[in-house]
Protein backbone atom coordinates (compact mmCIF):
# COMPACT_ATOMS: atom_id res chain seq x y z
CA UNK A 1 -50.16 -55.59 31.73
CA UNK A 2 -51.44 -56.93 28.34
CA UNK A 3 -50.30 -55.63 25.02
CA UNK A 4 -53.89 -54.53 24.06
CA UNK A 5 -53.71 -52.14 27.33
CA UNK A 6 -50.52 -50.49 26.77
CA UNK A 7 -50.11 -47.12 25.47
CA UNK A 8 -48.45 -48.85 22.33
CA UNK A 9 -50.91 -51.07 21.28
CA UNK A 10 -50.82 -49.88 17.92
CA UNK A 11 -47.67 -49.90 17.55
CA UNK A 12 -46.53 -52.41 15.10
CA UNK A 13 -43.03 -52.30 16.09
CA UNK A 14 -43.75 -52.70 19.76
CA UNK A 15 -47.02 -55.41 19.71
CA UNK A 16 -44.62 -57.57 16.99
CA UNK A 17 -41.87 -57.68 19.11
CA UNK A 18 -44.35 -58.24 22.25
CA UNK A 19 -45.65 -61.20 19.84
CA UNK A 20 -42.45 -62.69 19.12
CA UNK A 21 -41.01 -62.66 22.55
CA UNK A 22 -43.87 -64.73 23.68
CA UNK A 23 -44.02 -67.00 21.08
CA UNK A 24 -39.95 -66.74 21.70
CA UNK A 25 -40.26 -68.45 25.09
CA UNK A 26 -43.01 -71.23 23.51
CA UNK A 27 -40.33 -72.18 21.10
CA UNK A 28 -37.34 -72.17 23.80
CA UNK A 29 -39.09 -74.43 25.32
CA UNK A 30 -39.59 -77.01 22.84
CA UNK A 31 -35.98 -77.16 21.88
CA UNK A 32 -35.15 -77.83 24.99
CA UNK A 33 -34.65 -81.93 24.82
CA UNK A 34 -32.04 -81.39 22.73
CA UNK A 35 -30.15 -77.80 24.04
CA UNK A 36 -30.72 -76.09 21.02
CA UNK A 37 -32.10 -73.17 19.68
CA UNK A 38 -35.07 -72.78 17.77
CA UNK A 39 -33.00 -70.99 15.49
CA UNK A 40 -30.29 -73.46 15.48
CA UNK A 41 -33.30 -76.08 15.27
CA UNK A 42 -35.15 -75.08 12.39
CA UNK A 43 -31.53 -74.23 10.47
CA UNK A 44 -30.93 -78.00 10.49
CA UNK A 45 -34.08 -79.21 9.59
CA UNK A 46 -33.52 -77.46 6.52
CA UNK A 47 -30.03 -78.69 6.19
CA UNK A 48 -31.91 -82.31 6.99
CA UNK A 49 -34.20 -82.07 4.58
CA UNK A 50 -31.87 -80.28 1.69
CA UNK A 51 -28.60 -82.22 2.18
CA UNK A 52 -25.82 -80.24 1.10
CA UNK A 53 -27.43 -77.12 1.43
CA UNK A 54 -25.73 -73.89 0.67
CA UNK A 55 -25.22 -71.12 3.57
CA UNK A 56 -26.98 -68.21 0.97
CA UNK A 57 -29.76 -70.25 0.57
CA UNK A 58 -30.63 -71.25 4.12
CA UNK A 59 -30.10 -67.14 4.16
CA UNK A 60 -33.04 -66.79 2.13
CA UNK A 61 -34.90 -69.66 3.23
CA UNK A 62 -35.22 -68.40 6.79
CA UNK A 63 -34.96 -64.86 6.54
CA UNK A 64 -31.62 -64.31 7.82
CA UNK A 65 -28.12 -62.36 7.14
CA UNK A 66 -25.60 -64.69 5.43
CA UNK A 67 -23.50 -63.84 9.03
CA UNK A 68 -25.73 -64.92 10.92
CA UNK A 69 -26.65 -68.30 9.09
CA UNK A 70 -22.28 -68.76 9.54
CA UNK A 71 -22.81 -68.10 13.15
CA UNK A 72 -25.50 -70.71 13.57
CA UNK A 73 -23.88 -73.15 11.51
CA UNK A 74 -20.35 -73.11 13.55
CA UNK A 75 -22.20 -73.82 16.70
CA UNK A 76 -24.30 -76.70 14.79
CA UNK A 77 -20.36 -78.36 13.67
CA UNK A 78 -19.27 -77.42 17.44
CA UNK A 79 -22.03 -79.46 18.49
CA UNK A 80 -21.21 -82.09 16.07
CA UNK A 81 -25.00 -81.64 13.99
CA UNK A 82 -23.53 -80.44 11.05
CA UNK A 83 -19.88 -80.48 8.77
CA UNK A 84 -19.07 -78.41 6.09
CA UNK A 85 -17.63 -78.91 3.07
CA UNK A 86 -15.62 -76.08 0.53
CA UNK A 87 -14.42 -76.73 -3.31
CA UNK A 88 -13.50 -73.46 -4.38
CA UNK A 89 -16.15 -70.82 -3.54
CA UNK A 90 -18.79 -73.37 -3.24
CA UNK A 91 -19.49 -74.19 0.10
CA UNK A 92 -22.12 -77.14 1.16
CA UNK A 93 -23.63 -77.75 5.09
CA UNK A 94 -24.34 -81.65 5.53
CA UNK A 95 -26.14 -83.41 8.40
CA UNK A 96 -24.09 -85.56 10.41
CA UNK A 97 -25.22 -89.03 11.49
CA UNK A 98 -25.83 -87.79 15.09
CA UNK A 99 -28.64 -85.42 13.43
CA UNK A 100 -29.79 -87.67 11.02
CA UNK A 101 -30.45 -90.18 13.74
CA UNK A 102 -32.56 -87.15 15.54
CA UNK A 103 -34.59 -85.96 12.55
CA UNK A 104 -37.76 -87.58 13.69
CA UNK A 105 -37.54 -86.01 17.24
CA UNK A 106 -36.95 -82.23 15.70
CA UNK A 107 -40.05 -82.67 14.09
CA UNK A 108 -41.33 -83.72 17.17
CA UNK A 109 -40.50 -80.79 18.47
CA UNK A 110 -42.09 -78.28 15.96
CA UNK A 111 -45.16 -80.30 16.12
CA UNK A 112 -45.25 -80.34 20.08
CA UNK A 113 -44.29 -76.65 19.77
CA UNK A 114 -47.32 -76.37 16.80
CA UNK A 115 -49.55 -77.91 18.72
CA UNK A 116 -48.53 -75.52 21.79
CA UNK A 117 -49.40 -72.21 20.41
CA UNK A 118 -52.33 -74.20 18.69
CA UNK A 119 -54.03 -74.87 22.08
CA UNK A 120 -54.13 -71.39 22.92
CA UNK A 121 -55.25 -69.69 20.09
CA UNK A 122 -56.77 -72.61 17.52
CA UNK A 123 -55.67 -74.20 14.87
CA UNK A 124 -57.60 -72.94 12.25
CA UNK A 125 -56.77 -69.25 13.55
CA UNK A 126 -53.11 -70.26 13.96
CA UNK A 127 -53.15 -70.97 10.36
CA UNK A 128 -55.03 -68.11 8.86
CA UNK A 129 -52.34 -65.46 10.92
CA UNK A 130 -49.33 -67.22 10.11
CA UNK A 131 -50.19 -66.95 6.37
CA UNK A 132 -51.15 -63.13 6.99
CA UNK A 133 -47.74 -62.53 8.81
CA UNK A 134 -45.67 -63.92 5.63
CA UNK A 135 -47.75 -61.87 3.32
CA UNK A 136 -47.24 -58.90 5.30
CA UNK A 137 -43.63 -59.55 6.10
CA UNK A 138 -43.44 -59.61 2.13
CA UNK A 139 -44.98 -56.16 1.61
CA UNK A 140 -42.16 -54.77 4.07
């Protein structure tokens, strides 16, 4: 059955989460090559692109609990992507040289990903709804 035809189409709680499961699987998928997460992707791109990053603001760069950012980042320096370093309270995430080497092929992967959801519903569309999710997300 399609979202529109359910008895909780307009539901916003129910046709988001319909939304992000589907675009869930999309993302899975595009992660794949490299058996991570999109989560766990997109965390170190930012840590990629910020070396030296700080957990709280990865936290509010993606939208996340500070536990949850320490969850992803102990898998990322179990799977060698990532160390951490602590002086005093300060704490900094760095990219290893295994992700460093595989920066160009995450972005790879968000564009192949991108370019994905962009087939089915059109790029200029894409672009217009993403910007109207963030501004909603923003009013909640």
């Amino acid at each position: 059955m399609k979202m529109s035809e359910s008895r909780f189409s307009q539901c916003l709680y129910f046709a988001s989460n319909a939304l992000a499961r589907k675009v869930e699987k999309l993302a899975i998928e595009s992660w794949k090559p490299f058996n991570l997460s999109p989560s766990h992707g997109y965390l170190l791109m930012a840590i990629l692109a910020e070396p030296g990053i700080q957990p709280g603001q990865l936290a509010q760069e993606m939208q996340l609990t500070p536990s949850t950012i320490t969850r992803l980042i102990e898998k990322l320096e179990e799977n060698k992507w990532v160390v951490r370093t602590t002086e005093g309270k300060i704490t900094n995430v760095y990219p290893t040289p295994k992700a460093k080497e595989h920066g160009p092929q995450f972005k790879a992967c968000v564009n192949e990903f991108y370019t994905r959801y962009s087939s089915i519903l059109g790029c200029r569309e894409v672009d217009g709804f993403v910007q109207q999710i963030g501004e909603v997300a923003d009013q909640l």
